[in-house]
Structures are given as structure tokens and as C-alpha cells.
C-alpha atoms as a PDB file:
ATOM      1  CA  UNK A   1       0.000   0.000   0.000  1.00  0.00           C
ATOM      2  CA  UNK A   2       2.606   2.485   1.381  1.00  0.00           C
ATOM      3  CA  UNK A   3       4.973   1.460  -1.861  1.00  0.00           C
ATOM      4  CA  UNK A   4       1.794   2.407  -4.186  1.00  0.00           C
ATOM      5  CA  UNK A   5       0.882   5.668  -2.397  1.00  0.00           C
ATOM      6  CA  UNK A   6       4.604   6.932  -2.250  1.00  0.00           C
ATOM      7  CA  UNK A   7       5.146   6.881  -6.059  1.00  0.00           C
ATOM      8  CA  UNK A   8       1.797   8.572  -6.722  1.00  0.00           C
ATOM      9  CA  UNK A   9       2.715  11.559  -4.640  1.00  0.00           C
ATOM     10  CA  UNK A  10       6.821  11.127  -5.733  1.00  0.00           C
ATOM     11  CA  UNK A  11       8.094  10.164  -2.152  1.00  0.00           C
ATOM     12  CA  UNK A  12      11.015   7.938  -2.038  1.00  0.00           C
ATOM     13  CA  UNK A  13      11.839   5.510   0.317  1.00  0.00           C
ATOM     14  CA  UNK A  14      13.576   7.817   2.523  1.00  0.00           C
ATOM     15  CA  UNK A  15      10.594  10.137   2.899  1.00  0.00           C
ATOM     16  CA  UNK A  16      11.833  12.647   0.531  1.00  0.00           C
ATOM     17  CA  UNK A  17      10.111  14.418  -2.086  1.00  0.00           C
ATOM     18  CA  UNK A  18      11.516  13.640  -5.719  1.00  0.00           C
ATOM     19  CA  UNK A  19       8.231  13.956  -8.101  1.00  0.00           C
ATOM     20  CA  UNK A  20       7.754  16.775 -10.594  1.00  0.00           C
ATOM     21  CA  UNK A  21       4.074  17.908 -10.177  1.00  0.00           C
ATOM     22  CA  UNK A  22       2.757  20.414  -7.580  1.00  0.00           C
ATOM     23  CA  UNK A  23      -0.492  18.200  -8.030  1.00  0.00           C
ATOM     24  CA  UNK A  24       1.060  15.133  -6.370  1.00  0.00           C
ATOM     25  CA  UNK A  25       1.787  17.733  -3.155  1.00  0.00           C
ATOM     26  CA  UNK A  26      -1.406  19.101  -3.280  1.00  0.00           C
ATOM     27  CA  UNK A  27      -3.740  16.451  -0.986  1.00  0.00           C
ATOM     28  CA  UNK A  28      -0.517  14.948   0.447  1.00  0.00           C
ATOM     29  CA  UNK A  29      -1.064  15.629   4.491  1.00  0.00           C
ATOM     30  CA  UNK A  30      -3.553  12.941   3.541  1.00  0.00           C
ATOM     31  CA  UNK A  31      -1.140  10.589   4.283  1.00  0.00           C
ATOM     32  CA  UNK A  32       1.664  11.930   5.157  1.00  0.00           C
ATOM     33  CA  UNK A  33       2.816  14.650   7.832  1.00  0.00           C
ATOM     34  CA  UNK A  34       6.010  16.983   6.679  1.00  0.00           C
ATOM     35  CA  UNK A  35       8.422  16.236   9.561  1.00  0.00           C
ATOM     36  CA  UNK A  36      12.134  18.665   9.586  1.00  0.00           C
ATOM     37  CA  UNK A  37      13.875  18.221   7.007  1.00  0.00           C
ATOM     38  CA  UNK A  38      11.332  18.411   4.529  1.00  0.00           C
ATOM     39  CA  UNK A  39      10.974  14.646   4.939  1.00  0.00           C
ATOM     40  CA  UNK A  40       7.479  13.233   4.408  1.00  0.00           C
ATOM     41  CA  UNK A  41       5.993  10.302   7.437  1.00  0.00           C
ATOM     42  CA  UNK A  42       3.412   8.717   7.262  1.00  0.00           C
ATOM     43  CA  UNK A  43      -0.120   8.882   9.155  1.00  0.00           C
ATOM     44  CA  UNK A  44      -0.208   5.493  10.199  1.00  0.00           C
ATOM     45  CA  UNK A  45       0.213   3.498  13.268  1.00  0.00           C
ATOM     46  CA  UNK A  46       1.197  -0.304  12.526  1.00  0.00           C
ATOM     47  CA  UNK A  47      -0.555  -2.863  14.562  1.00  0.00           C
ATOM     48  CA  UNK A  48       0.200  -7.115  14.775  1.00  0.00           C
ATOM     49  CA  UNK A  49      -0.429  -9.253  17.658  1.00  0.00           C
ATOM     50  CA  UNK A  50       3.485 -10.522  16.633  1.00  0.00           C
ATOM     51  CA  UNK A  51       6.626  -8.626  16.272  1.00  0.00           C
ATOM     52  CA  UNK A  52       7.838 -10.970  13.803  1.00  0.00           C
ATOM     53  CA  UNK A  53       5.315  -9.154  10.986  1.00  0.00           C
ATOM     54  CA  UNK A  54       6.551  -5.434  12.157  1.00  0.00           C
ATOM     55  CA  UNK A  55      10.436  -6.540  11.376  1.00  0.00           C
ATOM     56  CA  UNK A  56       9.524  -7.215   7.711  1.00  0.00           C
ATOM     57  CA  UNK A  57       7.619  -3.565   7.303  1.00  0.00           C
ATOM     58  CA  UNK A  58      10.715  -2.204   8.851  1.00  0.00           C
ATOM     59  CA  UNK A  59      13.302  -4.356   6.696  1.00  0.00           C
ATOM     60  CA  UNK A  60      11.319  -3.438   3.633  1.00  0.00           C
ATOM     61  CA  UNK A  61      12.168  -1.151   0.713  1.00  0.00           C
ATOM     62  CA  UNK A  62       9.734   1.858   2.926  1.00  0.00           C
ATOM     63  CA  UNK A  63      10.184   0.623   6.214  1.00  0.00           C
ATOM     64  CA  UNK A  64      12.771   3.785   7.037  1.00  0.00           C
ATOM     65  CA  UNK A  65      10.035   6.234   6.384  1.00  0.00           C
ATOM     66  CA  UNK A  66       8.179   5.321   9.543  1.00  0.00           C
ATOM     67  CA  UNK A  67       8.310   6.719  12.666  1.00  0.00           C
ATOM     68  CA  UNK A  68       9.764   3.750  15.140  1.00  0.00           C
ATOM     69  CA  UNK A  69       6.845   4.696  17.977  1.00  0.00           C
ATOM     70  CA  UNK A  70       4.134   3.853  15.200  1.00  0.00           C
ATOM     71  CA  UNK A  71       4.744  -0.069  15.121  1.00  0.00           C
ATOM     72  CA  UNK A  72       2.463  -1.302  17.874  1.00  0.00           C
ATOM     73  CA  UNK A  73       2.589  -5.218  18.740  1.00  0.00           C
ATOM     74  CA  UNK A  74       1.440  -7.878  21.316  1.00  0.00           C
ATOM     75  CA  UNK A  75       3.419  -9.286  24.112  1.00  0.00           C
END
């Protein structure tokens, strides 16, 4: 999902802005939230009842653009 949504507003995998059009900027606190830096996180918080799942978001090509306090698992 977050792969898909990224290129459609031109946000790399570091949560920095790279596209071309001021439309893919224009709705883009829809997802995301412009932290310092002008790097883009986004609105989510990542819940599993196993930590096992939240490693492989985190070790994935986007996992870096979350904020580590947004993956939420059971003990």
C-alpha cells in the first residue's frame, strides 16, 4: 500500500520528495505529515499481535520512512 501511495505523490523511500508535479503535493497531508527536514511520514500506526510481521515492514524497501513509535505489537 505504502509502496503504491509513495510513487503517486513522488516520495522515495527515505521520505523525501523527488516527483515533478505540484499536483502530487497538493492532498498529500492525507497521508503523510512533513516532519524537519522536509521529509514526508506517514499517518499510520502499525498494529500485529506478533513482532515478527513489524520486522519485515521495517526491513522493507519503505520501512525507514516510519516513525519507530508507530509499530504497535502484542506481548
Amino acid at each position: 500500500f505504502w509502496e503504491v501511495i509513495s510513487d503517486e505523490h513522488g516520495i522515495d523511500p527515505t521520505g523525501t520528495y523527488q516527483g515533478d508535479s505540484p499536483l502530487q503535493l497538493e492532498r498529500i497531508s492525507v497521508y503523510y505529515n512533513e516532519a524537519s527536514g522536509g521529509k514526508y511520514v506517514p499517518r499510520a500506526i502499525l498494529v500485529d499481535l506478533e513482532p515478527g510481521t513489524m520486522d519485515s515492514v521495517r526491513s522493507g524497501p519503505f520501512g525507514q520512512i516510519f516513525r519507530p513509535d508507530n509499530f504497535v505489537f502484542g506481548k
